[in-house]
Protein backbone atom coordinates (compact mmCIF):
# COMPACT_ATOMS: atom_id res chain seq x y z
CA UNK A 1 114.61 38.49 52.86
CA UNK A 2 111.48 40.11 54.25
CA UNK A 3 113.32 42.70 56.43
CA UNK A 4 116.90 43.99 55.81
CA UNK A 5 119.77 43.24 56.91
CA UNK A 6 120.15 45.99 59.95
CA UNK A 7 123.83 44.89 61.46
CA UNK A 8 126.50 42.72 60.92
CA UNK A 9 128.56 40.95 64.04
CA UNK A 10 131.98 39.85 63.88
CA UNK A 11 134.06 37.67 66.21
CA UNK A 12 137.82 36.69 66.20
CA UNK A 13 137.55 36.21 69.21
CA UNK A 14 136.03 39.20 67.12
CA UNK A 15 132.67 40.71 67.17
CA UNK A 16 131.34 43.15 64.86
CA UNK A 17 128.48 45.28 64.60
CA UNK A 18 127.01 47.36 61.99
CA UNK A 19 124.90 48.03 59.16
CA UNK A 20 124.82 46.40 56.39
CA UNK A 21 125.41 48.39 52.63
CA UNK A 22 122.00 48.37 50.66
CA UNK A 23 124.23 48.75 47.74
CA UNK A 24 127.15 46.60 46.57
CA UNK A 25 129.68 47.22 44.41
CA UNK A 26 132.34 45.80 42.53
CA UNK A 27 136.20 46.52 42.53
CA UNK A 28 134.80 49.59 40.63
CA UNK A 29 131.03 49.40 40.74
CA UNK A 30 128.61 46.57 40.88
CA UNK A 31 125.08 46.02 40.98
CA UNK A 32 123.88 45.24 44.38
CA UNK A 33 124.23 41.56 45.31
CA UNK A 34 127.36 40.70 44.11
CA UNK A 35 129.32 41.87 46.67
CA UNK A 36 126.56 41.26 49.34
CA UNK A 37 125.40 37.86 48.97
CA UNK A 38 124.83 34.82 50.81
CA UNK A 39 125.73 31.06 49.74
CA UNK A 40 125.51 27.43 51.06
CA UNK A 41 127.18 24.56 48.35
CA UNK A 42 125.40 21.43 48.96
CA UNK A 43 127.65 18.20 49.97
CA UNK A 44 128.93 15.98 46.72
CA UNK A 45 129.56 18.37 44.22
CA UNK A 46 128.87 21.92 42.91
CA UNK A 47 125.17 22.47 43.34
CA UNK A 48 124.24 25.23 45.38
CA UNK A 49 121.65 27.91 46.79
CA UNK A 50 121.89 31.64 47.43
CA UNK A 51 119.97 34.77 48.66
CA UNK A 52 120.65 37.93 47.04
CA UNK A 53 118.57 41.38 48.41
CA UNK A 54 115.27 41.18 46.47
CA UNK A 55 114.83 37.47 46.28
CA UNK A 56 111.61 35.49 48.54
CA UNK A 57 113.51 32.48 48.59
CA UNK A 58 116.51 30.60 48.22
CA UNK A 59 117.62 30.59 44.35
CA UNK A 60 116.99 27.36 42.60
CA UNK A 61 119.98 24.87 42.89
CA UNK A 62 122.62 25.99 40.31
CA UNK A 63 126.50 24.76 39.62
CA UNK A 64 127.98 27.34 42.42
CA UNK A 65 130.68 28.27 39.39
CA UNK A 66 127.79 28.75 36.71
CA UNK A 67 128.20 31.93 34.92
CA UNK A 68 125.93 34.57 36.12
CA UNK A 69 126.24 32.45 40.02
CA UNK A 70 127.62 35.05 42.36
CA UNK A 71 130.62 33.24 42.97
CA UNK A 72 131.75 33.07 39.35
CA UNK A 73 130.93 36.86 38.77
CA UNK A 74 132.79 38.20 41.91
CA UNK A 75 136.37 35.50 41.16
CA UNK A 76 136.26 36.57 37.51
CA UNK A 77 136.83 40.19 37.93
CA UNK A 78 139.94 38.89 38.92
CA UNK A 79 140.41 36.02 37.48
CA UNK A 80 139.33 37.05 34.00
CA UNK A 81 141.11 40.73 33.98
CA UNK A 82 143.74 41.66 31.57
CA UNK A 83 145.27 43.53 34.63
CA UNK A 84 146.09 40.74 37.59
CA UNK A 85 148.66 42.83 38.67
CA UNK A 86 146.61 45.75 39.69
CA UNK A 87 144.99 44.27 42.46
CA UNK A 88 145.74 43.93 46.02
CA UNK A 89 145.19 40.72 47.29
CA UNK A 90 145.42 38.42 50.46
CA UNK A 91 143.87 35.00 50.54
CA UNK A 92 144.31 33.13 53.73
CA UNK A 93 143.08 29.37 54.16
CA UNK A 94 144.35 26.46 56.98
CA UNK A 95 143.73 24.26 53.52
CA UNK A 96 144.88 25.93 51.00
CA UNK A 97 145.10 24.61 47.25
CA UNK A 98 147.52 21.97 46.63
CA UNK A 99 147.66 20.72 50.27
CA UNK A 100 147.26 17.10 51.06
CA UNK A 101 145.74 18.00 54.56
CA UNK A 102 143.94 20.24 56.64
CA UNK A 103 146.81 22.20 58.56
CA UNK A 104 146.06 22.35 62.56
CA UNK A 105 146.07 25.60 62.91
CA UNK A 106 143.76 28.74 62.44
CA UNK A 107 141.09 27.60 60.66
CA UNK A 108 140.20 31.08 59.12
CA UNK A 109 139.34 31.39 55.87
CA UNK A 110 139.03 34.23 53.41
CA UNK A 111 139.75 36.70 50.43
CA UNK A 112 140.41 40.08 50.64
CA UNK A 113 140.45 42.65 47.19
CA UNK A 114 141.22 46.00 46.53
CA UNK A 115 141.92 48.61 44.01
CA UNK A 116 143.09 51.71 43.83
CA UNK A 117 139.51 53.30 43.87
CA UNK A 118 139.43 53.08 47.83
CA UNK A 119 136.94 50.15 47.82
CA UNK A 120 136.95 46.48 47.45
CA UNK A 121 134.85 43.41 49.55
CA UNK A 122 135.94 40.86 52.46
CA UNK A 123 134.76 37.08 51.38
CA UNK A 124 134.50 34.67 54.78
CA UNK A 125 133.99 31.21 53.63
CA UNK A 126 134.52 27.46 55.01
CA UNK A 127 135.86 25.79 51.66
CA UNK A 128 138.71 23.72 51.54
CA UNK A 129 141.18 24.19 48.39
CA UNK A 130 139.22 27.88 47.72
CA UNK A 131 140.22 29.77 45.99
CA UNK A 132 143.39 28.57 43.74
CA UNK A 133 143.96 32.07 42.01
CA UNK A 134 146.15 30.48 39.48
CA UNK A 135 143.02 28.86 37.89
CA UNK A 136 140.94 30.23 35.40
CA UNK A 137 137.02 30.88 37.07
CA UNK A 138 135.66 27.19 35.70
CA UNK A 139 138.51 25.27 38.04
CA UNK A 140 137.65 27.22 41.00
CA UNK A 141 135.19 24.28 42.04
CA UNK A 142 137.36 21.48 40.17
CA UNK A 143 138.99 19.82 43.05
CA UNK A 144 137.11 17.00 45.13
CA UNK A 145 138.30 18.56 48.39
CA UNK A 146 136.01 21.37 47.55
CA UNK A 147 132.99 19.45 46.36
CA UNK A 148 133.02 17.02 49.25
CA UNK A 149 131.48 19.10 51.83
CA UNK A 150 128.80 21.61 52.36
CA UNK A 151 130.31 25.27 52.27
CA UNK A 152 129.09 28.75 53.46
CA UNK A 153 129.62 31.61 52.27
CA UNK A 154 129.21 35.73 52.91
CA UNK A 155 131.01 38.50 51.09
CA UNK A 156 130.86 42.36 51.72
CA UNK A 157 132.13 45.17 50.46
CA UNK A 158 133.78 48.00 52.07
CA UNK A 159 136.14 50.97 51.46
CA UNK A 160 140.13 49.98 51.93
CA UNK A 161 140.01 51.81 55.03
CA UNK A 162 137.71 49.85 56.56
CA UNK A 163 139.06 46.59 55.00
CA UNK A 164 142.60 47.61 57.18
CA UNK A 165 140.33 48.11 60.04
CA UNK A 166 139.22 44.09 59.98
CA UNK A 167 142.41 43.19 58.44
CA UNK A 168 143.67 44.26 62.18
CA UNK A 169 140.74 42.14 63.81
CA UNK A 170 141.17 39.08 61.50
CA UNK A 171 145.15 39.59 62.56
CA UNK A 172 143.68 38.33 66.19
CA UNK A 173 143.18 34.84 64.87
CA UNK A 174 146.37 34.28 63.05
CA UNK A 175 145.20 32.71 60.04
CA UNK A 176 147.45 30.90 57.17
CA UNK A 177 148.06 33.41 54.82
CA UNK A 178 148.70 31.65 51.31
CA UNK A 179 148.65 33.84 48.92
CA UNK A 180 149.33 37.87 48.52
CA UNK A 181 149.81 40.18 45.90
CA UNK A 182 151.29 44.07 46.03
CA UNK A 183 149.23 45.77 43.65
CA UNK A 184 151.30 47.32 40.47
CA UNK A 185 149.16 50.55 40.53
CA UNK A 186 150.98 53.01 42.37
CA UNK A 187 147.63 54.47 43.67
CA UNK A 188 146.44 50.95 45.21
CA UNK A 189 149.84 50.18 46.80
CA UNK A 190 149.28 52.54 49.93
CA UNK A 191 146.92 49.68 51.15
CA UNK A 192 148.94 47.14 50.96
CA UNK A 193 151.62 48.51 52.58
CA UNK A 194 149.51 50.04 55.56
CA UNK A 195 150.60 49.23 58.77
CA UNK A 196 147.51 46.85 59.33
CA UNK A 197 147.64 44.76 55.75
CA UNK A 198 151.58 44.09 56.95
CA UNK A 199 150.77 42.64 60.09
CA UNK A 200 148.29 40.51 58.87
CA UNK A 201 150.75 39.40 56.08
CA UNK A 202 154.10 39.00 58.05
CA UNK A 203 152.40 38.49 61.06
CA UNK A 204 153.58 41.53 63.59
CA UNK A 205 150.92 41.68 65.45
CA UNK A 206 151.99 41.22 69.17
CA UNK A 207 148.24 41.20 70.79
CA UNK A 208 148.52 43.84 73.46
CA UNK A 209 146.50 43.80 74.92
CA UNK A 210 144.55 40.56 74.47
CA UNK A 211 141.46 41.85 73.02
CA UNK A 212 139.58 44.98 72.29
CA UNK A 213 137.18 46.95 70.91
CA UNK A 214 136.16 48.91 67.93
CA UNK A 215 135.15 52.64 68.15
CA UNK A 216 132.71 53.59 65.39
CA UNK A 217 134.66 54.59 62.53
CA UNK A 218 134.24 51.17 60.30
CA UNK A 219 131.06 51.19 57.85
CA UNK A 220 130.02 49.47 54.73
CA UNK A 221 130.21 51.10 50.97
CA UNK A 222 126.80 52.16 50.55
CA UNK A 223 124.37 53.26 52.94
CA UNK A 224 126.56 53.08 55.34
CA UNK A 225 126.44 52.15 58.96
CA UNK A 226 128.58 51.38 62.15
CA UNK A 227 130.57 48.57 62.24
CA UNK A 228 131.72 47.40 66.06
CA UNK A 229 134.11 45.32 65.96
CA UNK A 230 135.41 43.15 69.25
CA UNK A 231 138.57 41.26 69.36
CA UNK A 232 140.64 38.54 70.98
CA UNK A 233 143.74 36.94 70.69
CA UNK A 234 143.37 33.23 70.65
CA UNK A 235 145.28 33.18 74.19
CA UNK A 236 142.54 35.24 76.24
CA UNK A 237 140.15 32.69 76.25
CA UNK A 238 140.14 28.88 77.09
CA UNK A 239 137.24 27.89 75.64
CA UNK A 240 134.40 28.57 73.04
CA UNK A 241 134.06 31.80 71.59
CA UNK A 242 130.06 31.21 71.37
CA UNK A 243 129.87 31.34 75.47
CA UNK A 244 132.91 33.15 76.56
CA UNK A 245 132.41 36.33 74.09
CA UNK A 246 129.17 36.04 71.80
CA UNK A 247 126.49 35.47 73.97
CA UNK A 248 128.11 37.92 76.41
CA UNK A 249 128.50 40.94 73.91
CA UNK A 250 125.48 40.16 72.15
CA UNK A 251 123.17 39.65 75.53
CA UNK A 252 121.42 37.05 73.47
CA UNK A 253 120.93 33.75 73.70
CA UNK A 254 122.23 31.49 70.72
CA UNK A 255 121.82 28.45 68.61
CA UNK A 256 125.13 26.89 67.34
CA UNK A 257 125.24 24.71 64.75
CA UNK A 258 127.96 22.13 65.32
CA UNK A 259 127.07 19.24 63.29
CA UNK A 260 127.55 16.02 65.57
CA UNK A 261 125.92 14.65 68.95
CA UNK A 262 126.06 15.64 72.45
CA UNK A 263 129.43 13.21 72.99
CA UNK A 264 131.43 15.53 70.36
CA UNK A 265 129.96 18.66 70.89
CA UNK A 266 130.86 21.34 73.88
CA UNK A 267 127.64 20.93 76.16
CA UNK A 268 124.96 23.23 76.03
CA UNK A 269 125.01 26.05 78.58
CA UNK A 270 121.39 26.41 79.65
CA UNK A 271 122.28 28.45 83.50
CA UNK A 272 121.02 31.94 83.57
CA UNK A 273 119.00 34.15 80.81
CA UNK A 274 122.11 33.91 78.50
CA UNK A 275 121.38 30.33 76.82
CA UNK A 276 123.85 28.29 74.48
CA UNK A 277 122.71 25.62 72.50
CA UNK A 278 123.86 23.35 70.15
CA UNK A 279 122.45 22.48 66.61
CA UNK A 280 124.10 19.37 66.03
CA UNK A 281 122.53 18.80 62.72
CA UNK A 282 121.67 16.68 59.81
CA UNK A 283 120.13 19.73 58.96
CA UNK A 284 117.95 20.77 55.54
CA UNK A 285 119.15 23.27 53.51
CA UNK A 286 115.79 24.20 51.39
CA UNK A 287 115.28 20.74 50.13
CA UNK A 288 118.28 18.99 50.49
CA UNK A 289 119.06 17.09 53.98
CA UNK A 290 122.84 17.94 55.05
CA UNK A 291 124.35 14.81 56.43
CA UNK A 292 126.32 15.41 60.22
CA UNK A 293 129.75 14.36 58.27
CA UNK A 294 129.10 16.84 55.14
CA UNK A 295 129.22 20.45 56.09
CA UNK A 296 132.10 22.32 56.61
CA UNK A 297 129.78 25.46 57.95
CA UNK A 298 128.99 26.15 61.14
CA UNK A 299 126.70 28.79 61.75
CA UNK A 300 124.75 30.22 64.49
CA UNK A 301 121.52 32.58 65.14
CA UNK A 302 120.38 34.28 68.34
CA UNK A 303 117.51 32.14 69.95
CA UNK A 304 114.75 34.57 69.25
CA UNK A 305 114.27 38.49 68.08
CA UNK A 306 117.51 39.81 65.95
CA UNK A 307 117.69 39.43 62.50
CA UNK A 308 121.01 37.93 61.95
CA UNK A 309 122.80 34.70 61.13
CA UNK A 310 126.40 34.00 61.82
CA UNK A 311 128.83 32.08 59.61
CA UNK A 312 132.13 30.60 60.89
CA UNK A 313 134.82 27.87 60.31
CA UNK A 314 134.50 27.31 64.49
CA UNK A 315 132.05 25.32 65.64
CA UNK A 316 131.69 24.04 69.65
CA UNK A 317 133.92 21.05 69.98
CA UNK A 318 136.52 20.91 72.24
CA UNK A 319 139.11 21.14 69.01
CA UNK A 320 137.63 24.32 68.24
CA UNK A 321 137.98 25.55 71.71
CA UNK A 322 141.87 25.33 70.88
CA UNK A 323 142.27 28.30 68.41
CA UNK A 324 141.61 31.39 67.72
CA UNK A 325 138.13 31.71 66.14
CA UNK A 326 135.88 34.44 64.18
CA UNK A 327 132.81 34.46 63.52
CA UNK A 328 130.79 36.64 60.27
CA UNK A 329 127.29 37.50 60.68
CA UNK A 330 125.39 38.71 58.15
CA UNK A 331 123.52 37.14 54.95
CA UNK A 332 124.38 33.65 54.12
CA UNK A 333 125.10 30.75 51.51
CA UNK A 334 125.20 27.18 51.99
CA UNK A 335 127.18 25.22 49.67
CA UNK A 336 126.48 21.28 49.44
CA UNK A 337 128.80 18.47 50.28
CA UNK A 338 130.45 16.50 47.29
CA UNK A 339 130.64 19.59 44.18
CA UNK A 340 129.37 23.00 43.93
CA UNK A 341 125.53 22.53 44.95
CA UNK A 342 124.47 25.40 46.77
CA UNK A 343 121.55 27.77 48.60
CA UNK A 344 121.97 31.12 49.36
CA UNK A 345 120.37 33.84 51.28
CA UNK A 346 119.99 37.50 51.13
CA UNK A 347 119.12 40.47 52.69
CA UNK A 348 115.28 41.49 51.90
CA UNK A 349 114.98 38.41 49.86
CA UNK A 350 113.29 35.29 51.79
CA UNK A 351 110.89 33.72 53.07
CA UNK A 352 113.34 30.29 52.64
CA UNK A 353 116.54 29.50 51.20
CA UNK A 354 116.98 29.72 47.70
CA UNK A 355 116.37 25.99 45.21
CA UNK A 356 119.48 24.15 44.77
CA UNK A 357 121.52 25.52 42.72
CA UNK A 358 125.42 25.37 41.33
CA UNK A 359 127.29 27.94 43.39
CA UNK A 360 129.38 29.12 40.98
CA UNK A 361 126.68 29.65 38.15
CA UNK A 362 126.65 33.11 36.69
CA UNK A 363 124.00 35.42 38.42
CA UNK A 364 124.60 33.83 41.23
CA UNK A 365 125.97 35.28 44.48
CA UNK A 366 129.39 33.75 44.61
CA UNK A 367 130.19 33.64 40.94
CA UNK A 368 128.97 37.46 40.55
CA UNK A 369 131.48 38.62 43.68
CA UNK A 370 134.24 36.88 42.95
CA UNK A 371 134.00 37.14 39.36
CA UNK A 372 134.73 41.05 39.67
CA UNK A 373 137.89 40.16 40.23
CA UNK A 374 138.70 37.38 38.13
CA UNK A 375 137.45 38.82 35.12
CA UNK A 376 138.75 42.46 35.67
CA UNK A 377 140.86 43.95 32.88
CA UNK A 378 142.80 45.69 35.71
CA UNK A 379 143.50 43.20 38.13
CA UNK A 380 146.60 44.61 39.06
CA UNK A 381 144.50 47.42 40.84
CA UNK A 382 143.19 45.79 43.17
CA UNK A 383 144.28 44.88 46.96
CA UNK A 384 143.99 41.81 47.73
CA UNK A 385 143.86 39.97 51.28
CA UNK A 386 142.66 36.21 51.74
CA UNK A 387 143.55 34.41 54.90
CA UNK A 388 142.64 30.26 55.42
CA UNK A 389 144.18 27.72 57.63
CA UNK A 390 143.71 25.52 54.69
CA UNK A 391 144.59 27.45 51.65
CA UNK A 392 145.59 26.91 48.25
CA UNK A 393 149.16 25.08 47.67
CA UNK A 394 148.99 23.67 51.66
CA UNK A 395 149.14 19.78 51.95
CA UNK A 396 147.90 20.23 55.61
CA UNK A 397 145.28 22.55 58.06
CA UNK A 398 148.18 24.76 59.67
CA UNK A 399 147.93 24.23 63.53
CA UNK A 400 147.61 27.68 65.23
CA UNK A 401 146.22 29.39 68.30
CA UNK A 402 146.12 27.54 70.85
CA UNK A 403 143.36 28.38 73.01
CA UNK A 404 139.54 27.06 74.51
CA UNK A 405 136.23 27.12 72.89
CA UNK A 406 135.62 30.63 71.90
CA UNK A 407 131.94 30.52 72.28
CA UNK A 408 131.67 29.37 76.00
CA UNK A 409 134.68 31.59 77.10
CA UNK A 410 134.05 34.34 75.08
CA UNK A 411 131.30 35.20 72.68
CA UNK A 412 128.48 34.13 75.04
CA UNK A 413 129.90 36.39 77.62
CA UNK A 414 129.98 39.28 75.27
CA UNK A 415 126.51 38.65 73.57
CA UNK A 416 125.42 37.79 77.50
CA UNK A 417 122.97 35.53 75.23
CA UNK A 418 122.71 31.64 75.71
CA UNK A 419 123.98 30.33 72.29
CA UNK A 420 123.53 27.15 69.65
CA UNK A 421 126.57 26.27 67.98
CA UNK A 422 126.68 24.06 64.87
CA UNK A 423 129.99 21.62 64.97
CA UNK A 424 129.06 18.42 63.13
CA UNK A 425 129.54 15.54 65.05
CA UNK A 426 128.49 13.14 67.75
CA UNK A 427 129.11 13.62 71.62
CA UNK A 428 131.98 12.31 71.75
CA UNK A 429 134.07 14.63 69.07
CA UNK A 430 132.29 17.81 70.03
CA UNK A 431 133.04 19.98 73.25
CA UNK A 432 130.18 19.24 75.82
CA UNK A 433 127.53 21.75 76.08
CA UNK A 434 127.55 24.11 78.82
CA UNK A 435 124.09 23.94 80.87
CA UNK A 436 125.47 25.85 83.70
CA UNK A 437 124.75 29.11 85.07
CA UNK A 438 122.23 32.09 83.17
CA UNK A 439 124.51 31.67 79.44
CA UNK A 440 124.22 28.10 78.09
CA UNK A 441 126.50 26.32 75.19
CA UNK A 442 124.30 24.16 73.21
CA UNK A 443 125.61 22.02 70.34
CA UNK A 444 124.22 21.51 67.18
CA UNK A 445 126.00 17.92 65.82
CA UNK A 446 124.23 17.21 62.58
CA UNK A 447 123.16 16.15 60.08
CA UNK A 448 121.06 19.63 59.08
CA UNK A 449 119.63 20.01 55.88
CA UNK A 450 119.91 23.04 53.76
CA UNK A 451 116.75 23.47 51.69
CA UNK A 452 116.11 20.15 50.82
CA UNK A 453 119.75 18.41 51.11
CA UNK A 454 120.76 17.01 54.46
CA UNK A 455 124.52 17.29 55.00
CA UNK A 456 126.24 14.58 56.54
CA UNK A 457 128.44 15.34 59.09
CA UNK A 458 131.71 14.79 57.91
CA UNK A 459 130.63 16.83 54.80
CA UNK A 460 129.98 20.39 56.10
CA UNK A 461 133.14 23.29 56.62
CA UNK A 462 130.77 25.70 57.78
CA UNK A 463 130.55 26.39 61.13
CA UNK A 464 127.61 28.72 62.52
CA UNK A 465 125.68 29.76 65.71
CA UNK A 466 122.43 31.47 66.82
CA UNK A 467 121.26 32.95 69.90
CA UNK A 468 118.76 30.25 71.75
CA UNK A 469 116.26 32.78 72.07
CA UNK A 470 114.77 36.19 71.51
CA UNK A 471 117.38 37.69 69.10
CA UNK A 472 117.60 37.29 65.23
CA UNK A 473 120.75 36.99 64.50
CA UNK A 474 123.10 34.35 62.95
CA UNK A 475 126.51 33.74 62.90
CA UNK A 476 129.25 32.24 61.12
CA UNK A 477 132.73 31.13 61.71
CA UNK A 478 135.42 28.24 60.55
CA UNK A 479 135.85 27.16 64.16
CA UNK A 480 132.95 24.92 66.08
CA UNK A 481 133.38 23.05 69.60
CA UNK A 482 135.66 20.24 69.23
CA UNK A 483 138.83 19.80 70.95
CA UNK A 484 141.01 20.50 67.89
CA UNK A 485 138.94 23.77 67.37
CA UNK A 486 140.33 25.29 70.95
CA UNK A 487 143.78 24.68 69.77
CA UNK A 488 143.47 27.91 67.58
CA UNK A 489 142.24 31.57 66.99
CA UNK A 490 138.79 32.23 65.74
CA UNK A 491 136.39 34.64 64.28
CA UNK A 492 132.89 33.97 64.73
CA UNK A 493 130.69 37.35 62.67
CA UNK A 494 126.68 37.48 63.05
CA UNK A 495 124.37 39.34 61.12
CA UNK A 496 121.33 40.92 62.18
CA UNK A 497 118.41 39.25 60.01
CA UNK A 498 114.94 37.65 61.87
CA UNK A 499 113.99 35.78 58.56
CA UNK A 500 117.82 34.13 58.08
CA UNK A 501 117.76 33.74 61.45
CA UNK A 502 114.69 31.48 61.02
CA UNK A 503 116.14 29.89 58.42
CA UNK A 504 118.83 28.22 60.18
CA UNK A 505 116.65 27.55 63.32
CA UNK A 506 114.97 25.61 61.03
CA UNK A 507 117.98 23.75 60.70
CA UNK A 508 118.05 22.93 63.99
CA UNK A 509 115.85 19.65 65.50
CA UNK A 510 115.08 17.60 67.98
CA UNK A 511 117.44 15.00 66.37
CA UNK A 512 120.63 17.33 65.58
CA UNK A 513 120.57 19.51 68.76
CA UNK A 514 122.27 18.26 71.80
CA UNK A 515 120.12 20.50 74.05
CA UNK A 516 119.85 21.92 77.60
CA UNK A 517 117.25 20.72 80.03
């Protein structure tokens, strides 16, 4: 992108802001962008697009598990190390590998790695089936579940001090946890035994009080920069995180993209300066048009001014309103619907998303982080967290957090900034949109189109949100506006970034956005 990344949001009914590392490293060291990288997999298969820091455009579309694909880099650190047992780890999914079904419950997703140099990276993503760490780096894309849909998305880096820090936040949500490892390194196992890695894995946490806030202690690796981070348990709010805690925290108004139409989304909120609005998608993706039924992202960007995008698995339906939710703002990938098709973006690198490309493809985003891991000789020194309502090994979504849209209850409130909330689908599956009052809930329903691939609606994990107006920032989560969605926790995270921001605004039409007068 043009300008860099300048902060990074977080919402878990979390919120977290901060500056984003220049520099990225790997479990050890890394060149810059594969531990800071941003990825969307088209719909249908493995084909994908990513930004990485010095790129003016999305990459051309590349298998998302292609050697040199940051995917395949970062997972085969891991996957590809001598020394598995070195490494930390906690993967949490509400469809994990091996389940038949999405599990209704948190539908968090995520990896977390460490060693037993103090540092390791935080990957959010919407994939279903992702990742099955009992599979060598070319299966990590094998299964249809995770080629149907579009996916997003963002990893990060930080010290394991900081990675306890949001392992407490992402705590707030409840996700699945499906998989966890104790390092074998003596150094490394302090981490995962800290007081905040145990809660998250045994689940301890008693939320007392219901939410709270960061103080400014949590930074990225390298050129570092405060992290706040704002938190919720999925009982504080009864309704979408985008209006009850985004838009309020954030004082910005926000776009939401939702894929679906104004009968399945949560209504727009369009009273007072705070605006919510929905993207409800098909929306492009560089080239590719993303149908409303193929994209598991939702995302979301302030309506104008910040320069951030948000990535989440919680879009604005009235599911979505039901659990806990967070939302990860920051740089961003799209992965296509139906394989491993992808776009990416990063921070100084566009001016549009990257060409379709596979997102697991060596040198790209995704392959790069994950493959630090995978093909480490010392995976054993690494910690490890990864949290999913859908992970690896679940037949089913776990059904968790019961609770109302995040986004009109909660992160609109916060961000006191109306917001546009991607959750593909129609009217009638997504939450209305909220039109009353200064902070609007608009939904975004689909189909957008990433690049140059629309994703259908019923293709597309990601769930993501932006600010209606005046702030450039973008936001992702697993959770969107549906009915199901409120059931649970959530964590909806935005990123500072005016040309991402853009980017997904772009996204956003006259046809897909279920809009406020």
């Amino acid at each position: 992108m043009k300008e860099k990344i300048q902060n990074v949001f977080l919402f878990t009914y979390i919120y977290i802001y901060g500056t984003q590392n220049r520099n990225c490293r790997k479990l050890k060291k890394c060149s810059y962008f594969m531990l800071q990288f941003f990825v969307y997999k088209l719909p249908a298969g493995k084909s994908s697009h990513y930004l990485k820091p010095t790129d003016a455009d999305w990459t051309a579309a590349a298998d998302i598990d292609a050697q040199q694909q940051p995917i395949h880099s970062t997972m085969n650190k891991y996957l590809g190390s001598g020394n598995k047992a070195n490494t930390n780890i906690i993967a949490y999914s509400n469809y994990p590998p091996h389940f038949k079904f999405e599990l209704p419950m948190s539908p968090g997703k995520g990896v977390i790695m460490a060693e037993d140099n103090n540092k390791g990276f935080w990957l959010v993503h919407t994939a279903k089936y992702f990742p099955n760490l009992a599979l060598g780096i070319g299966d990590l894309f094998s299964n249809e579940k995770t080629k149907k849909d579009a996916a997003a998305f963002l990893c990060m880096s930080y010290s394991d001090v900081n990675l306890r820090a949001i392992a407490k936040i992402i705590d707030y949500e409840q996700p699945i946890v499906y998989f966890t490892q104790r390092s074998a390194a003596a150094a490394a196992q302090p981490f995962y035994d800290s007081t905040e890695i145990q809660k998250l894995v045994n689940g301890l946490h008693k939320y007392q009080p219901t939410a709270s806030a960061s103080g400014d202690g949590i930074r990225t690796l390298t050129a570092p920069g405060t992290v706040k981070i704002f938190a919720s348990a999925p009982v504080a709010y009864s309704s979408d995180i985008y209006s009850n805690y985004i838009v309020k925290i954030m004082q910005k108004s926000m776009q939401v993209y939702t894929p679906g139409t104004t009968t399945t989304v949560l209504r727009k909120s369009c009273v007072g300066p705070l605006k919510l609005e929905n993207v409800l998608g098909p929306i492009t993706v560089k080239d590719t048009e993303i149908p409303i039924g193929q994209d598991s992202a939702r995302w979301s960007v302030p309506k104008s001014d910040s320069d951030f995008i948000c990535l989440s698995n919680t879009g604005r339906t009235a599911n979505d309103a039901k659990y806990g939710a967070s939302v990860a703002c920051v740089f961003f990938v799209y992965k296509l619907p139906g394989g491993k098709s992808s776009h990416h973006l990063l921070p100084n690198a566009a001016t549009d998303w990257s060409a379709v490309e596979t997102i697991d493809d060596q040198n790209k985003p995704m392959h790069s982080t994950m493959n630090i891991y995978i093909a480490s000789g010392t995976k054993q020194n690494t910690n490890i967290v990864a949290y999913s309502n859908y992970p690896p090994h679940f037949k089913f979504q776990l059904p968790m957090s019961p609770g109302k849209d995040i986004y009109s209850n909660y992160v609109v409130k916060i961000l006191k900034k109306s917001m546009q909330v991607y959750t593909p689908g129609t009217t009638a599956t997504v939450l209305r949109k909220s039109c009353v009052g200064t902070l609007k809930v608009e939904n975004v329903l689909g189909p957008i189109t990433v690049k140059d691939t629309e994703i259908p609606i019923g293709q597309d994990s990601a769930r993501w949100s932006v600010s209606k107006s005046d702030s450039d920032f973008i936001c992702l989560c697993n959770t969107g506006r549906t009915a199901n969605d409120v059931k649970y926790g959530a964590i909806v995270a935005c990123v500072l970034s005016k040309d991402a921001a853009d980017f997904f605004r772009k996204m956003i039409t006259k046809e897909n956005l279920d809009a406020c007068p």
